[in-house]
Protein backbone atom coordinates (compact mmCIF):
# COMPACT_ATOMS: atom_id res chain seq x y z
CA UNK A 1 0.04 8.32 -3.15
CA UNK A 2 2.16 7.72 -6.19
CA UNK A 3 4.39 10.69 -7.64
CA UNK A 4 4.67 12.42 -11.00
CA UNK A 5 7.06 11.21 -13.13
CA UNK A 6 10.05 13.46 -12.90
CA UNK A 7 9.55 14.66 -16.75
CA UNK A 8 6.54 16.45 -15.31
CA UNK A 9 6.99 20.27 -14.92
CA UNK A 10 6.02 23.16 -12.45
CA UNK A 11 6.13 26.84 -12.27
CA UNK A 12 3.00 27.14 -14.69
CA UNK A 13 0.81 30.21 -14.35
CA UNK A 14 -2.57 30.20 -12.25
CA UNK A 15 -5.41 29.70 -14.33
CA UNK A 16 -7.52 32.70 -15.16
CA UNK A 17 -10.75 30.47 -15.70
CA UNK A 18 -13.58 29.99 -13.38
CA UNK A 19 -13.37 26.66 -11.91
CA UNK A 20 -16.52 23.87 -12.29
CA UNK A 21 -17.51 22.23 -9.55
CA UNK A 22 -18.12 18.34 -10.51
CA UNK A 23 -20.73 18.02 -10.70
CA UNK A 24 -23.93 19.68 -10.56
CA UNK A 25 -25.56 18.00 -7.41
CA UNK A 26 -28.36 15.72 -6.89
CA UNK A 27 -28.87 17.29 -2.95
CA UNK A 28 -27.39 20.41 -1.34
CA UNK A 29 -23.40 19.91 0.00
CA UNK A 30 -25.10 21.51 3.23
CA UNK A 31 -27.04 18.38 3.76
CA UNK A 32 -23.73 16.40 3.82
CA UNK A 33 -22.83 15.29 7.42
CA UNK A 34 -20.52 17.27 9.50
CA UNK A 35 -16.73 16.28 8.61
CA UNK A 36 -18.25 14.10 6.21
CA UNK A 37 -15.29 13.38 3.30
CA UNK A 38 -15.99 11.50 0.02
CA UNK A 39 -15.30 8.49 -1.68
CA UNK A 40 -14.51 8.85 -5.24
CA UNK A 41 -14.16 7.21 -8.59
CA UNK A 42 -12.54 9.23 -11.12
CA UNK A 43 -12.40 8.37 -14.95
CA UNK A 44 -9.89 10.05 -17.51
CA UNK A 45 -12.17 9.38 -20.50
CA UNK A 46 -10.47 10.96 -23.23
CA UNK A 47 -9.47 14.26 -25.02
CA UNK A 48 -9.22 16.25 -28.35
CA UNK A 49 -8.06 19.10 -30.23
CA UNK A 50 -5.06 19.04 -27.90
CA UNK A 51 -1.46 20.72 -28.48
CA UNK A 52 0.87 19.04 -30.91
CA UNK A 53 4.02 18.23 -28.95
CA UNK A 54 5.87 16.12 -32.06
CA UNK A 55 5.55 17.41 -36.06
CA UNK A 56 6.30 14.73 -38.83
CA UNK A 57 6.57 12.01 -36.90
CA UNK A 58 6.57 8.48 -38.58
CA UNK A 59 3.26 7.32 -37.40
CA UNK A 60 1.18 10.66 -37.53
CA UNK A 61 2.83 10.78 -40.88
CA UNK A 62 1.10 6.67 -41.57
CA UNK A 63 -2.45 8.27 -40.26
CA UNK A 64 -2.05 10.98 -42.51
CA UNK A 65 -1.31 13.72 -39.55
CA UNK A 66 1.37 16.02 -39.85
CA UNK A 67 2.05 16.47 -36.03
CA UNK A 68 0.81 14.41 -32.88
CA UNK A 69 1.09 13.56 -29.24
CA UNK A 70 2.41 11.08 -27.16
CA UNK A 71 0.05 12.47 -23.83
CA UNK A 72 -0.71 11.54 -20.55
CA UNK A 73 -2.80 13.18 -17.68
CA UNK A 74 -1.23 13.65 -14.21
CA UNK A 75 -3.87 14.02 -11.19
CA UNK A 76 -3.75 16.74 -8.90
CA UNK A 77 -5.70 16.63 -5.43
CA UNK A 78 -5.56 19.86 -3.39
CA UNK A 79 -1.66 20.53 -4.22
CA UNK A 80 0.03 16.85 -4.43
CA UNK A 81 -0.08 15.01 -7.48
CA UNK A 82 -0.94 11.55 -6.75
CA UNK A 83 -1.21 9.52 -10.03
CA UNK A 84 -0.89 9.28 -13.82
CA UNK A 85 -2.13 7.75 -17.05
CA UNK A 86 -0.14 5.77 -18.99
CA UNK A 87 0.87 7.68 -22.51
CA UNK A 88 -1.53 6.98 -25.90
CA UNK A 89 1.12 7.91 -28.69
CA UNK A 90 0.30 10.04 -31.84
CA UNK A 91 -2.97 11.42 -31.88
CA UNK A 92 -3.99 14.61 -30.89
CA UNK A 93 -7.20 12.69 -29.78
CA UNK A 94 -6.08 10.66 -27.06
CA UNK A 95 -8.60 7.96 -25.35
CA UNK A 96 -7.45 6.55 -22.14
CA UNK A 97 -10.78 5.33 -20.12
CA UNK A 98 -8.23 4.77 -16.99
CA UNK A 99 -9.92 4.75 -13.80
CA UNK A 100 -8.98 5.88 -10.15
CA UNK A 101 -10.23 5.15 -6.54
CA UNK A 102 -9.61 8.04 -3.58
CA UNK A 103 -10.97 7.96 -0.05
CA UNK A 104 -11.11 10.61 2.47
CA UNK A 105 -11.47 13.69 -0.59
CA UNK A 106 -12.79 16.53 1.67
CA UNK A 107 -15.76 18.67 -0.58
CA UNK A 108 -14.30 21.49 -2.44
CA UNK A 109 -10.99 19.69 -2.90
CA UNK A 110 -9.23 21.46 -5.90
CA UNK A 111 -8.23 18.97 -8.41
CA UNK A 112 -6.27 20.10 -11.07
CA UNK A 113 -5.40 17.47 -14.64
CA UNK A 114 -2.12 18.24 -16.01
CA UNK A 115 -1.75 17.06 -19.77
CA UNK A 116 2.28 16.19 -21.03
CA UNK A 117 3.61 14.75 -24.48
CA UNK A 118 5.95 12.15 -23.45
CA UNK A 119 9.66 12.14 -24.39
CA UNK A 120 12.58 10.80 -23.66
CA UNK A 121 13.62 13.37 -21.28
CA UNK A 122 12.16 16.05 -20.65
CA UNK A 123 8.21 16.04 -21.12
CA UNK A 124 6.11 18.34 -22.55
CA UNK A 125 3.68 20.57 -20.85
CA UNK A 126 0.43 20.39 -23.00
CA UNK A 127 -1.97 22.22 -20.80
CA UNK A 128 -4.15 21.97 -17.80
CA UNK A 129 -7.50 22.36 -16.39
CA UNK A 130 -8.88 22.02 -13.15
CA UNK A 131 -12.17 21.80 -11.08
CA UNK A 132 -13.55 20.79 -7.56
CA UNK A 133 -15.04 17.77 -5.74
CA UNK A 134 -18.43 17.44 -4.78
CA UNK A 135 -20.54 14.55 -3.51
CA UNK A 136 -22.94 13.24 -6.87
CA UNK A 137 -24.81 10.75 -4.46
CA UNK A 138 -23.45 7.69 -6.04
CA UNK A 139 -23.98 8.70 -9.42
CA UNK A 140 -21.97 8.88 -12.34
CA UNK A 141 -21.74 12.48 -13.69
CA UNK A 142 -19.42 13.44 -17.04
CA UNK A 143 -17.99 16.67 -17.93
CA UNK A 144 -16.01 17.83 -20.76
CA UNK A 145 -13.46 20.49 -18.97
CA UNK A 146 -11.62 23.13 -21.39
CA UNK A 147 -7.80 22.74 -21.37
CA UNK A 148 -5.23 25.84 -21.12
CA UNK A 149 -1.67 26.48 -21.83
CA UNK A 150 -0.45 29.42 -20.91
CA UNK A 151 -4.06 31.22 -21.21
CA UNK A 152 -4.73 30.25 -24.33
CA UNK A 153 -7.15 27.68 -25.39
CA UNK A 154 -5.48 23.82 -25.75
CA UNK A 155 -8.31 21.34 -26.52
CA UNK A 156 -11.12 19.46 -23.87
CA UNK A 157 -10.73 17.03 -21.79
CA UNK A 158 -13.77 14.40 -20.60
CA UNK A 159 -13.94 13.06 -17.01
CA UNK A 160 -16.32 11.04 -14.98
CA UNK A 161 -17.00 11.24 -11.26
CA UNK A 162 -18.87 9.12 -8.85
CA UNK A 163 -18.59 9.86 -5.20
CA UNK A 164 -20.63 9.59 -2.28
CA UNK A 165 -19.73 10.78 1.54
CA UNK A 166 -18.82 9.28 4.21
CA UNK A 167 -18.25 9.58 7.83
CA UNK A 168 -14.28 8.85 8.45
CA UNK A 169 -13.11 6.39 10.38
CA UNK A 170 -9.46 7.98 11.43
CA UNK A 171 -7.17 10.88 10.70
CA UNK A 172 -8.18 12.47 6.81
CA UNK A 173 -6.02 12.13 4.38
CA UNK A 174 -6.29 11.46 1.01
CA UNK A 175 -5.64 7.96 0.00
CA UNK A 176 -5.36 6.24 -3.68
CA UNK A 177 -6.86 2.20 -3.49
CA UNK A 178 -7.57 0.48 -6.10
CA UNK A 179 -5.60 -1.47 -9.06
CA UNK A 180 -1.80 -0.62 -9.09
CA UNK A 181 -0.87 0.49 -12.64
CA UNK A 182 2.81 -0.14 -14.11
CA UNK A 183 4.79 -0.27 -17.71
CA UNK A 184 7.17 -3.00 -18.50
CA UNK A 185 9.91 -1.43 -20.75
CA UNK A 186 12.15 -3.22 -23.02
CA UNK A 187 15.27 -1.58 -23.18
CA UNK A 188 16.43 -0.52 -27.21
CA UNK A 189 19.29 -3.05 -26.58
CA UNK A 190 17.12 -5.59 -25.39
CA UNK A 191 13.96 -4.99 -28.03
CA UNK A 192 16.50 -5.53 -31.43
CA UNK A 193 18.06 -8.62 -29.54
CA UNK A 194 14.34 -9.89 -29.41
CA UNK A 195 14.66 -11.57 -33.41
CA UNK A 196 18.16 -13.36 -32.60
CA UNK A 197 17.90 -14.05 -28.71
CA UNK A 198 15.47 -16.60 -26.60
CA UNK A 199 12.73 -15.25 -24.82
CA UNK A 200 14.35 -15.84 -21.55
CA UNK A 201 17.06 -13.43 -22.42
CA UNK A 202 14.16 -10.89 -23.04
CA UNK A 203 12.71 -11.41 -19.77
CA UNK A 204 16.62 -10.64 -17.75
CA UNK A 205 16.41 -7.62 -19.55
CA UNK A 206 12.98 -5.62 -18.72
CA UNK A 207 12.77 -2.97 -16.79
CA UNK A 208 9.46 -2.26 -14.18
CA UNK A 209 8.37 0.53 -13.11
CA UNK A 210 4.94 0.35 -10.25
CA UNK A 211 2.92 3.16 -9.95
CA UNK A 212 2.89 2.66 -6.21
CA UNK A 213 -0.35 4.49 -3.84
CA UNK A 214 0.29 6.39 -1.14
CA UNK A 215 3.83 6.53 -0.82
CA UNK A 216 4.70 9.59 0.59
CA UNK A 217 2.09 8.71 3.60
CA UNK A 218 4.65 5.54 4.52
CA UNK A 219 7.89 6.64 3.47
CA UNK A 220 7.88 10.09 3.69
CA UNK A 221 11.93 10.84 4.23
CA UNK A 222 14.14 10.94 1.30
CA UNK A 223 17.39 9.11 1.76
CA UNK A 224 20.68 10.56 0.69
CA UNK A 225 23.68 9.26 -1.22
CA UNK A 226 25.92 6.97 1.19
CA UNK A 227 28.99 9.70 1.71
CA UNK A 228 30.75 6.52 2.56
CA UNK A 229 30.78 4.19 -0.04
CA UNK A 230 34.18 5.44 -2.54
CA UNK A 231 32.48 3.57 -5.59
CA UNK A 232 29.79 6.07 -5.87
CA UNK A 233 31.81 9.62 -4.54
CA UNK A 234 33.11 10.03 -7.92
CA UNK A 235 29.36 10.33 -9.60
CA UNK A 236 28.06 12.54 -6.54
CA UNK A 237 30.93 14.49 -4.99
CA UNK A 238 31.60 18.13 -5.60
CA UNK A 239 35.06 16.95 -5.40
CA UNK A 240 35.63 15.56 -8.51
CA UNK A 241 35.39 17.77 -11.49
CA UNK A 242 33.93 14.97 -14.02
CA UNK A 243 30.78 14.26 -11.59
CA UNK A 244 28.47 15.82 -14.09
CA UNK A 245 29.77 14.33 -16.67
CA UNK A 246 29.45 10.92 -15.50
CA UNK A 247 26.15 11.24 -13.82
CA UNK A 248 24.44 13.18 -17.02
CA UNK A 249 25.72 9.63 -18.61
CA UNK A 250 23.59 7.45 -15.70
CA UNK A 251 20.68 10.16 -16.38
CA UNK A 252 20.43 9.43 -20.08
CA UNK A 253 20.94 5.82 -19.52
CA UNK A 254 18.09 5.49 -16.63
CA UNK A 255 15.99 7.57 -19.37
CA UNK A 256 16.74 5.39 -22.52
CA UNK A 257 16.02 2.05 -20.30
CA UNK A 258 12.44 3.57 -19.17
CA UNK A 259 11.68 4.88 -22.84
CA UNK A 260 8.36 4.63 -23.48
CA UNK A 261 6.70 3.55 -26.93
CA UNK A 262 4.04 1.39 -28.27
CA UNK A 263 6.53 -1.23 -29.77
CA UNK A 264 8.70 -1.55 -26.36
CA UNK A 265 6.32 -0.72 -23.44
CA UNK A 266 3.61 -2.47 -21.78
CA UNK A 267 0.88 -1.30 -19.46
CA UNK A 268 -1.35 -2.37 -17.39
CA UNK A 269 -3.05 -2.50 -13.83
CA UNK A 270 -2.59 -4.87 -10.68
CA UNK A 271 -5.38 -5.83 -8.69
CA UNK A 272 -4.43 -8.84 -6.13
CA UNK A 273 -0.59 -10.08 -5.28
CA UNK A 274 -1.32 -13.23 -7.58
CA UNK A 275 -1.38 -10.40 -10.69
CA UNK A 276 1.99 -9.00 -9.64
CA UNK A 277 4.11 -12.29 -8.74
CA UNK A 278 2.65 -12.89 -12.63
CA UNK A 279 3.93 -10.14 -13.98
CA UNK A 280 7.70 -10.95 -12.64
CA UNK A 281 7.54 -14.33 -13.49
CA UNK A 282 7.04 -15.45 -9.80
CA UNK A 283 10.48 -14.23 -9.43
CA UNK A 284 12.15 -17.23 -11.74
CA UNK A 285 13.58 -17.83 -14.57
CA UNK A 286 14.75 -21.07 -16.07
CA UNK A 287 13.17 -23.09 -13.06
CA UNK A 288 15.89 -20.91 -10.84
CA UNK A 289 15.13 -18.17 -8.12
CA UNK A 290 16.14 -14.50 -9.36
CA UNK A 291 17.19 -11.48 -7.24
CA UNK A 292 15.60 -8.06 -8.38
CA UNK A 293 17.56 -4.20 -7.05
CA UNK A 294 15.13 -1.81 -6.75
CA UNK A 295 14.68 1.89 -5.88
CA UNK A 296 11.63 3.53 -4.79
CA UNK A 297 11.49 7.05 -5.03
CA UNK A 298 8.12 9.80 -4.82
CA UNK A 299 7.49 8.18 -8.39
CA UNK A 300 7.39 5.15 -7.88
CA UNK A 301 9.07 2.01 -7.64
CA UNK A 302 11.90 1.13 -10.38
CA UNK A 303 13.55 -2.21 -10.44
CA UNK A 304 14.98 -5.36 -12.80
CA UNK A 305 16.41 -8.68 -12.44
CA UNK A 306 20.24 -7.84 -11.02
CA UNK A 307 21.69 -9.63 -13.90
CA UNK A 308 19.95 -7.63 -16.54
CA UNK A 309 22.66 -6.78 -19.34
CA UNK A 310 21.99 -3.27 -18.72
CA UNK A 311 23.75 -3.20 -15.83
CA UNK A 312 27.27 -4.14 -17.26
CA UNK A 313 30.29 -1.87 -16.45
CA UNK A 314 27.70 0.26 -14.07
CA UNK A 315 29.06 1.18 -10.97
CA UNK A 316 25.82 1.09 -9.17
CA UNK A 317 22.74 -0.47 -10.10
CA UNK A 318 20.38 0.87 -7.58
CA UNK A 319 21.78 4.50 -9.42
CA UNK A 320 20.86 3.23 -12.70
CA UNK A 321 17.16 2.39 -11.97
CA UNK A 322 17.49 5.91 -9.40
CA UNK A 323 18.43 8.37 -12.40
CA UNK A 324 21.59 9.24 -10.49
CA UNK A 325 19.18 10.92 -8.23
CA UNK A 326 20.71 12.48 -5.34
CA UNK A 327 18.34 10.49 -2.43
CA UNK A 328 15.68 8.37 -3.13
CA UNK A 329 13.26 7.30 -0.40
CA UNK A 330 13.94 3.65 -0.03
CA UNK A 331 16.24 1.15 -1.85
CA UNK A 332 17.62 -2.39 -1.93
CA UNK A 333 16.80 -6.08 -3.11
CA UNK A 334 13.88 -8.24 -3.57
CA UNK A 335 12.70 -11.61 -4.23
CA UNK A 336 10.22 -13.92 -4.38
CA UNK A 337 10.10 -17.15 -1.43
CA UNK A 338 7.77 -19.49 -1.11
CA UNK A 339 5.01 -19.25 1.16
CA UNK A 340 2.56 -21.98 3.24
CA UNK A 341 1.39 -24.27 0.83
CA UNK A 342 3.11 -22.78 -1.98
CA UNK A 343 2.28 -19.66 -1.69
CA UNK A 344 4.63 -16.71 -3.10
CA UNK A 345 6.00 -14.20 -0.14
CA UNK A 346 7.95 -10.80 -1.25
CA UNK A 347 10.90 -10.72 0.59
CA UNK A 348 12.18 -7.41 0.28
CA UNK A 349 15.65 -5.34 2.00
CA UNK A 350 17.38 -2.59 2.45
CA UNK A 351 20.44 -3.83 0.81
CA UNK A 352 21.82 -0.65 -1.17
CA UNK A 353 25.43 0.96 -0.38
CA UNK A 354 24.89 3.35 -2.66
CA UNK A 355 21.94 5.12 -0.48
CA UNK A 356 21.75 2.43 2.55
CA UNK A 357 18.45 3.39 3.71
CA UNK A 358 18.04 2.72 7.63
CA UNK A 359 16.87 -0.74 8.89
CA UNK A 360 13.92 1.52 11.34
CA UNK A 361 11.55 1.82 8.12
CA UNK A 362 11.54 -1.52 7.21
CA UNK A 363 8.10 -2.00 8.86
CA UNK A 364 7.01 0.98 6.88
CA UNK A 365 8.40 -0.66 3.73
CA UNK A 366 6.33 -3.54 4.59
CA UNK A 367 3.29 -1.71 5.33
CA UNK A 368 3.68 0.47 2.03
CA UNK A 369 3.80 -3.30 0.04
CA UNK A 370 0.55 -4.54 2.22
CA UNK A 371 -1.27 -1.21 1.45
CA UNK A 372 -0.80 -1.26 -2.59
CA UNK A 373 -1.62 -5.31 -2.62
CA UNK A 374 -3.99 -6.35 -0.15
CA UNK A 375 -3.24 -9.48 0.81
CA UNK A 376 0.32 -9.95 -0.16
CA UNK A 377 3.15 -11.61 2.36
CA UNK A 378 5.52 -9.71 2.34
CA UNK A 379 8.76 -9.87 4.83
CA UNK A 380 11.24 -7.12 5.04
CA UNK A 381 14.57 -7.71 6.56
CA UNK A 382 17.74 -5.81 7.47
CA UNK A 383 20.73 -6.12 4.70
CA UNK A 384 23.00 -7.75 7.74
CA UNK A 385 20.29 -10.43 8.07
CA UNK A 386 22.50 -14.04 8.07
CA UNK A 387 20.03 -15.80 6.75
CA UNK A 388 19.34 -13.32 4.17
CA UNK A 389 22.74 -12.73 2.96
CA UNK A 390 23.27 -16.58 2.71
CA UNK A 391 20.02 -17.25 0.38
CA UNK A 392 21.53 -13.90 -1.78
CA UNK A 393 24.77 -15.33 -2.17
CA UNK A 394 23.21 -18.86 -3.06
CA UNK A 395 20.83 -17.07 -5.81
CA UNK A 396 23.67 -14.85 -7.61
CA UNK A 397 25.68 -18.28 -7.35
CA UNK A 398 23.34 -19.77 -9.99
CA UNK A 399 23.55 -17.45 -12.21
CA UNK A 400 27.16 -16.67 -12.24
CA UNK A 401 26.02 -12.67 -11.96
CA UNK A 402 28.88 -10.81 -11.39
């Protein structure tokens, strides 16, 4: 399932509350069938009274607030969190009516709702609460759940849950399905070019970032640093003394392109492969074919056009959209070919040398892109592919990208 974002924090104390069990139920759990696990919809509704994580900010200040939130819920199922809201910015009444689809939810699952003010780096912690899954025959039963920080009292919280059981049909795990949320971000460079430059120049510059399902379930091994590619040594070697230095530099960069705001940001939710080529521009721009480097790490998956402007003087682009992070769990290239009868196909690689995942989970790359976008064709290939490297070469030729 999709990842926290990495601004999310741990080491919070247990919770000293008793713990609801969603919801009351229509029949006794005893009457469910033996190994019987749940399908269920869950709704963040909305919340209020929460902790201020921002005081005197410009737009709290416009609404006549003296502090607000930027917050976002992070989902919790039995230990792994496995997907997020997207941020509603100052208020301390945030409404986000998101909803999310899990299968195989064994009854009694504890699922625990983190709340976080976004920032630029480092997030807030706002509070939590947390309760456990039960079968509501189909029905759709709302609660409004107490939040805590640290003990003390931090606002409410309304949810909705519908879930019914079923018998499972192979091994139980957990597993997000549904519409695949992302954010668009337009860099600060990029969003005060927007009054002098063309709207095509906007587009080379955004930044994605796909809440991708299930992700430790088909790439579960994180992928190191490639301890042979010089370029990169100097950013993640112990041997040289200004490695911080330089990768606290990529950190703040990586965090500054994937700011998040209500003039600069947009959200939204996937539900079929024709919604994503859409959202990428079928992978062109100016009637010509565009390469995109991504990363995908247990947060999701980051990636722009190769030529965006942010990547000038970098050393390594996959590091940019990475955060400098020390492995990630699959990176390379993508674009979009087309397909019979004009249909788009994701190509999609394994062409990074700054973490040069192996060629052997291709097919699990593949399978992780058929799982979130039912569907999709998608066709991953090895980075020494002929064929592959010749169509690369052809597409950076057009632009000139250096």
């Amino acid at each position: 399932m999709g990842q926290a974002p990495s601004g999310a924090k741990s080491g919070r104390p247990a919770l000293t509350h008793s713990t609801p069990t969603l919801f009351p139920l229509p029949s006794d759990e005893s009457d469910l069938p033996d190994n019987a696990v749940l399908d269920v919809e869950l709704e963040i509704v909305s919340a209020k009274d929460i902790i201020a994580g921002d005081y005197l900010g410009v737009t709290a200040l416009l609404k006549g607030q003296l502090s607000s939130s930027d917050a976002y819920a992070v989902i919790e199922v039995d230990g792994h969190k496995v997907a997020w809201t997207h941020p509603v910015f100052s208020t301390l009444e945030p409404v986000w009516n998101e909803k999310f689809f899990f299968k195989n939810v064994r009854p009694d699952s504890l699922c625990k709702l983190y709340l976080f003010d976004k920032d630029v780096n480092t997030d807030d912690e706002l509070g939590e609460t947390q309760f456990t899954a039960a079968n509501t025959d189909g029905t759709v039963s709302t609660f409004e759940l107490a939040i805590y920080l640290h003990g003390r009292s931090a606002g409410t919280i309304v949810v909705k849950v519908k879930s019914f059981p079923v018998e499972p049909m192979r091994r139980v795990v957990c597993h997000e399905y549904g519409p695949v949320r992302y954010s668009v971000h337009s860099s600060v460079t990029a969003g005060l070019m927007t009054m002098s430059t063309s709207n095509e120049a906007r587009i080379e510059s955004l930044a994605y970032h796909i809440q991708l399902h299930n992700i430790h379930q088909f790439l579960p091994t994180e992928h190191e640093w490639n301890k042979d590619y010089p370029t990169i040594q100097r950013i993640f070697s112990p041997d040289y003394p200004g490695s911080p230095v330089l990768r606290q530099a990529i950190m703040t960069q990586h965090a500054v392109i994937y700011t998040h705001g209500p003039m600069n940001t947009k959200y939204g939710a996937i539900s079929s492969p024709r919604e994503f080529f859409k959202l990428i521009h079928d992978g062109r721009r100016q009637d010509k074919a565009v390469l995109f480097t991504y990363v995908i790490t247990k947060n999701g998956w980051y990636f722009s056009e190769t030529g965006a402007a942010f990547f000038k003087d970098m050393l390594s682009k996959h590091m940019l959209h990475s955060g400098a992070a020390f492995s990630v769990l699959y990176a390379g290239e993508f674009r979009v070919d087309n397909y019979l009868f004009g249909e788009p196909k994701l190509v999609i690689d394994n062409d990074s040398g700054t973490y040069a995942p192996p060629k052997e989970d291709l097919p699990q790359l593949k399978a992780l892109m058929e799982d979130n976008f039912p569907g999709m064709t998608v066709e991953a290939l090895n980075r020494e592919n002929e064929e592959q490297q010749k169509t690369r070469k052809e597409i950076l030729g057009s632009w000139m990208y250096h």
